[in-house]
C-alpha atoms as a PDB file:
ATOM      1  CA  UNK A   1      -6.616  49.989  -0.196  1.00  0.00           C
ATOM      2  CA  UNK A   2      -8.323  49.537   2.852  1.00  0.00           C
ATOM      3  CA  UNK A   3      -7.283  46.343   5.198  1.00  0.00           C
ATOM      4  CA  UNK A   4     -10.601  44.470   4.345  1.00  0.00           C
ATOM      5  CA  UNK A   5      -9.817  44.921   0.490  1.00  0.00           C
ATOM      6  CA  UNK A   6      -6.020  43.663   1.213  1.00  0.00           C
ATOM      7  CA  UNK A   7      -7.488  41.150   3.509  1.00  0.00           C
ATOM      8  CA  UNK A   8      -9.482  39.847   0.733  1.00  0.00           C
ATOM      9  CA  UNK A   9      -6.864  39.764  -1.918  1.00  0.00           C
ATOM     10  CA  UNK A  10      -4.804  37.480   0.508  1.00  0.00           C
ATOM     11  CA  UNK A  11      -7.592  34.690   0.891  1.00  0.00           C
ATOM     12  CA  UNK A  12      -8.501  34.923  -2.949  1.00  0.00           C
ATOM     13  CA  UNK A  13      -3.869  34.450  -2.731  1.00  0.00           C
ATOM     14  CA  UNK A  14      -4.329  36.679  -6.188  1.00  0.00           C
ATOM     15  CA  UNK A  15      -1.308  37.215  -8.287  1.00  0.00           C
ATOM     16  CA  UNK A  16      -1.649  40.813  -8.820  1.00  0.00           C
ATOM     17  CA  UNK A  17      -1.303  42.519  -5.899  1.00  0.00           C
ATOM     18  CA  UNK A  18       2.528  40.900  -5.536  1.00  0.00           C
ATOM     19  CA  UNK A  19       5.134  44.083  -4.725  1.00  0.00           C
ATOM     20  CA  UNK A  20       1.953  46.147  -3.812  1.00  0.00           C
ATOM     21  CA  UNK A  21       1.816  45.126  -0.196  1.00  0.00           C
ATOM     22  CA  UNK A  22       2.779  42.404   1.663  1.00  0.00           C
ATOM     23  CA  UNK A  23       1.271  40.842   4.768  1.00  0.00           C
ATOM     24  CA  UNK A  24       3.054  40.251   8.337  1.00  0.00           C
ATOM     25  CA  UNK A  25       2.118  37.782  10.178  1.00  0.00           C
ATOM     26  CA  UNK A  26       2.879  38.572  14.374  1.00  0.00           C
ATOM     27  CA  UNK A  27       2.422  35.034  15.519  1.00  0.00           C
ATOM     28  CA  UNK A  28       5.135  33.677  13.036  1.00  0.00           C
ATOM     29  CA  UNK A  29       7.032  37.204  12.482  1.00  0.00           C
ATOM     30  CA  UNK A  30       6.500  36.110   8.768  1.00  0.00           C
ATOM     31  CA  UNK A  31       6.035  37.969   5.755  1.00  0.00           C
ATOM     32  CA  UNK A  32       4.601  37.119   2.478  1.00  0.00           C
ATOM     33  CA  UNK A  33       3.146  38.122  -0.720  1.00  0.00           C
ATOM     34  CA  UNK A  34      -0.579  38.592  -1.371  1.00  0.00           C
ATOM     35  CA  UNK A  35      -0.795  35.694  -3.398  1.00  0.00           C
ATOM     36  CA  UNK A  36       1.470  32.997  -0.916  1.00  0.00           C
ATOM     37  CA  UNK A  37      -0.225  29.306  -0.736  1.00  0.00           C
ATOM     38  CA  UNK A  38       0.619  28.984   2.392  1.00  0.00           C
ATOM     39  CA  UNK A  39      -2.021  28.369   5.057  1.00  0.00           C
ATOM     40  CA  UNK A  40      -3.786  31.793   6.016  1.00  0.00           C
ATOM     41  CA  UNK A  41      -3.258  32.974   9.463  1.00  0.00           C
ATOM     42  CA  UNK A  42      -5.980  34.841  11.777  1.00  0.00           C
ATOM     43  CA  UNK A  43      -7.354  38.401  10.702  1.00  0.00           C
ATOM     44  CA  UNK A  44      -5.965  39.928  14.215  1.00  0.00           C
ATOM     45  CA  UNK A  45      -2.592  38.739  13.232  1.00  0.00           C
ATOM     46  CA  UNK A  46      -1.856  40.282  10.318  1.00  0.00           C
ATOM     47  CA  UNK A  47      -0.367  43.725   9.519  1.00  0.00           C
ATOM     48  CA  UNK A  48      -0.253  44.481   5.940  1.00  0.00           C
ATOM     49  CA  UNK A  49       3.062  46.992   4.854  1.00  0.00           C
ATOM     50  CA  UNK A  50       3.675  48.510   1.466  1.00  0.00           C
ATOM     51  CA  UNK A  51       7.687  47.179   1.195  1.00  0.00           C
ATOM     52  CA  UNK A  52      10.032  44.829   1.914  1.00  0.00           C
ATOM     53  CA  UNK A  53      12.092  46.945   3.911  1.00  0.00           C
ATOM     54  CA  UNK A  54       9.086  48.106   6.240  1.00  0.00           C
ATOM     55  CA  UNK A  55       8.673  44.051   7.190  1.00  0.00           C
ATOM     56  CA  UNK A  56      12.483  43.623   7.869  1.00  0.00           C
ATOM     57  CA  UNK A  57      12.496  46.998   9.866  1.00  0.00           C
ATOM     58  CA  UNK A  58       9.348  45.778  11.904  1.00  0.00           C
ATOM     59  CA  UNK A  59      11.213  42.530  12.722  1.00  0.00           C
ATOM     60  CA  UNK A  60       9.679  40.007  10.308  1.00  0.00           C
ATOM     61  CA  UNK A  61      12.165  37.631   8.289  1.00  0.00           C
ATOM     62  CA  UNK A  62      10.696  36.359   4.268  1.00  0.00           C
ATOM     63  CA  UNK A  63       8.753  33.633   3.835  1.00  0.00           C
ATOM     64  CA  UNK A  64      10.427  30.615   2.646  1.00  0.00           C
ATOM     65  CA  UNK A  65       7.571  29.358   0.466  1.00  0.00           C
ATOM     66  CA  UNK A  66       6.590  32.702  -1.472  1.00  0.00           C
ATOM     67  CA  UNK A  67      10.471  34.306  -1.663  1.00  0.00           C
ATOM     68  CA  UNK A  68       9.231  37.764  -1.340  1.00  0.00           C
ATOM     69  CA  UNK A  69      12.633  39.335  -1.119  1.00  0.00           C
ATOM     70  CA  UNK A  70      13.001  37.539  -4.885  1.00  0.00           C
ATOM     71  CA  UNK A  71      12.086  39.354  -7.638  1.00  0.00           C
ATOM     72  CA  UNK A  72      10.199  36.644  -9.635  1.00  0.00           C
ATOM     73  CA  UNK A  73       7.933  34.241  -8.571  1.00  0.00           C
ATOM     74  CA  UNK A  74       9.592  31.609  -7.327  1.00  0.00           C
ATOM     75  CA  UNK A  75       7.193  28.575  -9.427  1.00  0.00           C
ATOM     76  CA  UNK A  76       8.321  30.022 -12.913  1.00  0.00           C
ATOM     77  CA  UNK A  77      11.471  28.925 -11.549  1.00  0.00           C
ATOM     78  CA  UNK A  78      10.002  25.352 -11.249  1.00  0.00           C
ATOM     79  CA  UNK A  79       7.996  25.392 -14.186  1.00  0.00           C
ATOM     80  CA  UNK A  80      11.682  26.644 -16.199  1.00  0.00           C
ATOM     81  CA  UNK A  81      13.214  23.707 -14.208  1.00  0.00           C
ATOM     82  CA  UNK A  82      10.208  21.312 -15.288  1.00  0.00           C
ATOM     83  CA  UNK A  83      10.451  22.834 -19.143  1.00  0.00           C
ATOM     84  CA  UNK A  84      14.056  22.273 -19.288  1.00  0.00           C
ATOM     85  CA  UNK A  85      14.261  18.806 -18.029  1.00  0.00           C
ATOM     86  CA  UNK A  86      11.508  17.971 -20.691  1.00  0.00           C
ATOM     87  CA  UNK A  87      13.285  19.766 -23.555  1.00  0.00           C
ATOM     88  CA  UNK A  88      16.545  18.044 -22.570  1.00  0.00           C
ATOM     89  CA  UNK A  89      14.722  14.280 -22.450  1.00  0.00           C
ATOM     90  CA  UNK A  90      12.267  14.870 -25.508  1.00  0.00           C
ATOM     91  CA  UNK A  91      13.479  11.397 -27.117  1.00  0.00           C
ATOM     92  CA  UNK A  92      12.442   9.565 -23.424  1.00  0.00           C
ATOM     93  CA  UNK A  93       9.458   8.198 -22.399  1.00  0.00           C
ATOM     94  CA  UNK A  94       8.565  11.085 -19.843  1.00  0.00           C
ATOM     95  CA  UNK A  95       5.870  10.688 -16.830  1.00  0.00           C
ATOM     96  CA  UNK A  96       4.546  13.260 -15.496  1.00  0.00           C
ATOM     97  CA  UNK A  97       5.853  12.004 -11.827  1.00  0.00           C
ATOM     98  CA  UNK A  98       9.541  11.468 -13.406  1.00  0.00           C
ATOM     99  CA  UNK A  99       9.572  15.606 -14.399  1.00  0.00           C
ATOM    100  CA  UNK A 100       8.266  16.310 -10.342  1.00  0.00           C
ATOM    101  CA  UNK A 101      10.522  14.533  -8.816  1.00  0.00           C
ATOM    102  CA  UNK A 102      13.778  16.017 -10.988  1.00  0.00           C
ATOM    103  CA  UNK A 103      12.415  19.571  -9.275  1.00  0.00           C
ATOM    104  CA  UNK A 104      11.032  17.979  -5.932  1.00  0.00           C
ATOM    105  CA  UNK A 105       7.170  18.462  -5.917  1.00  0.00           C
ATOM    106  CA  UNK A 106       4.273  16.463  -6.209  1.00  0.00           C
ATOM    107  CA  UNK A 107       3.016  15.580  -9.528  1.00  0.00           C
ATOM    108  CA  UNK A 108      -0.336  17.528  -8.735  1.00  0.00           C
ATOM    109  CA  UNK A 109       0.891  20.492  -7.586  1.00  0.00           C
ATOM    110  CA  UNK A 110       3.468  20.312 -10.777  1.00  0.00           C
ATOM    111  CA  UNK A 111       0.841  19.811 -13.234  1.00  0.00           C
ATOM    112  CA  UNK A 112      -1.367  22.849 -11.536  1.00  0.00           C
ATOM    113  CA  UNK A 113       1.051  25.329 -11.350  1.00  0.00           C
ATOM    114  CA  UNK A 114       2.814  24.167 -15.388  1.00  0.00           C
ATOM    115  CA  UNK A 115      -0.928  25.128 -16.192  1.00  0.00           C
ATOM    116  CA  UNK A 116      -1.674  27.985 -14.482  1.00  0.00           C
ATOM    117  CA  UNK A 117       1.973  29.753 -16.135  1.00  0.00           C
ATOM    118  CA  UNK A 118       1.928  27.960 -19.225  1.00  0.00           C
ATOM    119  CA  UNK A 119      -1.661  27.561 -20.049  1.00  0.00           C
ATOM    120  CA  UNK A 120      -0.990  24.248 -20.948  1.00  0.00           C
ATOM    121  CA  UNK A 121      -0.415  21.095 -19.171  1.00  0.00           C
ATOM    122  CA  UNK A 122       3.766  19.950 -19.002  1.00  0.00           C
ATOM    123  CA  UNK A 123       1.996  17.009 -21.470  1.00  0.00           C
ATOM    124  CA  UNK A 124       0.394  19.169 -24.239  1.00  0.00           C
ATOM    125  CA  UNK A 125       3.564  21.436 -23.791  1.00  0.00           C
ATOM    126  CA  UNK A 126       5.956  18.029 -24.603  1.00  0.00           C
ATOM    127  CA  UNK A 127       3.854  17.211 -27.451  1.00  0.00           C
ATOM    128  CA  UNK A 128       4.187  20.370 -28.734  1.00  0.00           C
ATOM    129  CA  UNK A 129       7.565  20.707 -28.808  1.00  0.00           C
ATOM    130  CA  UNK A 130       7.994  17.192 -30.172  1.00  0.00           C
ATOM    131  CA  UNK A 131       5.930  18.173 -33.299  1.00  0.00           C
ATOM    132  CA  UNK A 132       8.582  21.217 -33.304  1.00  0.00           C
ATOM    133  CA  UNK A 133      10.901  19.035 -33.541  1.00  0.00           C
ATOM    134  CA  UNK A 134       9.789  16.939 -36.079  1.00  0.00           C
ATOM    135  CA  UNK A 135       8.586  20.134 -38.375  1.00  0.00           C
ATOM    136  CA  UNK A 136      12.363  20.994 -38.117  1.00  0.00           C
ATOM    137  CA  UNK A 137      13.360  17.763 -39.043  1.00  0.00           C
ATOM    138  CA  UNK A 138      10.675  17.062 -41.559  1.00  0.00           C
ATOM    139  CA  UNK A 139      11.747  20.925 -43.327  1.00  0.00           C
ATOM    140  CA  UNK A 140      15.783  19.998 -43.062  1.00  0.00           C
ATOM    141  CA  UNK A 141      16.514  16.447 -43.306  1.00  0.00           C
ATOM    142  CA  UNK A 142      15.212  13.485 -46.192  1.00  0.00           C
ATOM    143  CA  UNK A 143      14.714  11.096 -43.396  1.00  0.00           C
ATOM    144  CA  UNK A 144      11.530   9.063 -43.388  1.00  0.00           C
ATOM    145  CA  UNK A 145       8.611  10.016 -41.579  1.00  0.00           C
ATOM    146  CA  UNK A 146       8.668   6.986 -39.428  1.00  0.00           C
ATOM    147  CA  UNK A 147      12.529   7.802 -38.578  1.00  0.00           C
ATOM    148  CA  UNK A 148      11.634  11.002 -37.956  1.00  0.00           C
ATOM    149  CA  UNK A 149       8.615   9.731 -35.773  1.00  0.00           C
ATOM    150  CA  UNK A 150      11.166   8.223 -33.147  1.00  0.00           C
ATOM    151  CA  UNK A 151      13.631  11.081 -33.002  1.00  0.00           C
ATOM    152  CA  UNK A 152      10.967  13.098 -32.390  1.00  0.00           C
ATOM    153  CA  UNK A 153       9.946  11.158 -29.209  1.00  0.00           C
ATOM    154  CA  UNK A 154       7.156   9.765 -30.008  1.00  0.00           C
ATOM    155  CA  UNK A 155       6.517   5.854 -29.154  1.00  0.00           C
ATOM    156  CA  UNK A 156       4.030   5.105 -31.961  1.00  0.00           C
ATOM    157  CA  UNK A 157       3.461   6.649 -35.698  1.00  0.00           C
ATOM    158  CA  UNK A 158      -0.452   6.714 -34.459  1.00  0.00           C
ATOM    159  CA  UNK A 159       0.245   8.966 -32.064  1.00  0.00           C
ATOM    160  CA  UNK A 160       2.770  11.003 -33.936  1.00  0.00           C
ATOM    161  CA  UNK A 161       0.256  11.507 -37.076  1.00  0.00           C
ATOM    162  CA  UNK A 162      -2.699  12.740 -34.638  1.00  0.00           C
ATOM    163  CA  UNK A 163      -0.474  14.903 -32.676  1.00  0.00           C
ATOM    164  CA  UNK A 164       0.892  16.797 -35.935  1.00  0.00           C
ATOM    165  CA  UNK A 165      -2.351  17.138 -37.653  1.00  0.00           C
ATOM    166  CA  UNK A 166      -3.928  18.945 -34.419  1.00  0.00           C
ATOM    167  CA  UNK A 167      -0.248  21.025 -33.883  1.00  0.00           C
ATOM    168  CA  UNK A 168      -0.133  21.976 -37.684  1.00  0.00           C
ATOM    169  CA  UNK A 169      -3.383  21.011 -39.164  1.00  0.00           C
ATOM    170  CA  UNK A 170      -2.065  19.230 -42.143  1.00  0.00           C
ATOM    171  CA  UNK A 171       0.121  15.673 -42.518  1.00  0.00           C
ATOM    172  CA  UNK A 172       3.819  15.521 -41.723  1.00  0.00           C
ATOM    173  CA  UNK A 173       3.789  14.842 -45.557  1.00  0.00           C
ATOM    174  CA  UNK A 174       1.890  17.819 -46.457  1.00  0.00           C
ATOM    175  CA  UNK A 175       3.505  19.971 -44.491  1.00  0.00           C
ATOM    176  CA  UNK A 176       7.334  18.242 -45.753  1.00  0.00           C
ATOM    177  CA  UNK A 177       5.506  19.160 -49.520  1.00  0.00           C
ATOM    178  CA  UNK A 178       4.486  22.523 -49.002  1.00  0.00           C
ATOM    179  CA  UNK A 179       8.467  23.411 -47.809  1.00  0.00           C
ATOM    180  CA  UNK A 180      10.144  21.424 -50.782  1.00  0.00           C
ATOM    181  CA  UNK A 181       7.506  23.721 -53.161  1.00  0.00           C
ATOM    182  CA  UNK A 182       8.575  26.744 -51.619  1.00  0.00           C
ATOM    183  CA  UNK A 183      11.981  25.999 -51.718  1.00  0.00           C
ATOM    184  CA  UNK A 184      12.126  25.298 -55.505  1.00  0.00           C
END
């Protein structure tokens, strides 16, 4: 790749190029990934080498917002963080700004990033897993569909109906009928 091409891949900050080069910055005797938010420095300060060893041999230290020198990208780690904490509080009322400041971002940039790894926002992801929960409980358990409602996290049986039929595409009744008819 030629610098103009590597150059461009750094400005577009594009995912794919990570571990096939990384750019040095002389000013800051930085280096980061291709695709690194942070702000972009000037053309005639950049160097662009092909490994992390190169950088640290050239005198540049890692990047503190990117984590080069890390394997993964450091945001799955977030969005894990961000999954887990809404797993573990399913039966709470969540807020998006409650879940950002557990991991220490800004709601925004939370609610971006949960998208752009889990192609879904962190609230379609906790309604989803709420109607798994309630499938589970709706297959294993006689409770009532309102009981089940609550445990499930949800506030109001509205909600809870709406959100099942567009998870499942049939009724929490329906879909408790169809497993008692295949269990028989």
């Amino acid at each position: 790749m030629s610098f103009d091409e590597k150059w461009n891949k750094i400005m577009e900050c594009d995912r794919s190029y990570d571990g096939l080069f990384y750019t040095a910055v002389k000013s800051t005797k930085i280096f980061c990934r291709p695709s690194c938010r942070s702000r972009k420095p000037k053309k005639v300060n950049v160097t662009f080498y092909e490994t992390i060893s190169e950088c640290i041999e050239a005198g540049y230290r890692a990047c503190k917002r990117c984590q080069p020198e890390i394997e993964h990208c450091p945001q799955i780690d977030l969005v894990r963080k961000a999954a887990g904490f809404m797993v573990n509080h399913l039966n709470e009322k969540i807020v998006l700004q409650d879940i950002a400041e557990h991991i220490g971002v800004s709601p925004f940039y939370l609610e971006r990033l949960f998208k752009e790894e889990m192609k879904e926002t962190p609230r379609e992801y906790l309604e989803k897993i709420r109607i798994h929960k309630a499938a589970f409980l709706l297959k294993n358990s006689y409770r009532t569909n309102l009981e089940i409602c609550y445990e499930a996290g949800f506030r109001s049986p509205s909600n809870f109906y709406k959100a099942f039929r567009r998870v499942e595409n049939c009724s929490p009744s329906y879909y408790r009928k169809s497993f008692r008819i295949k269990e028989s």
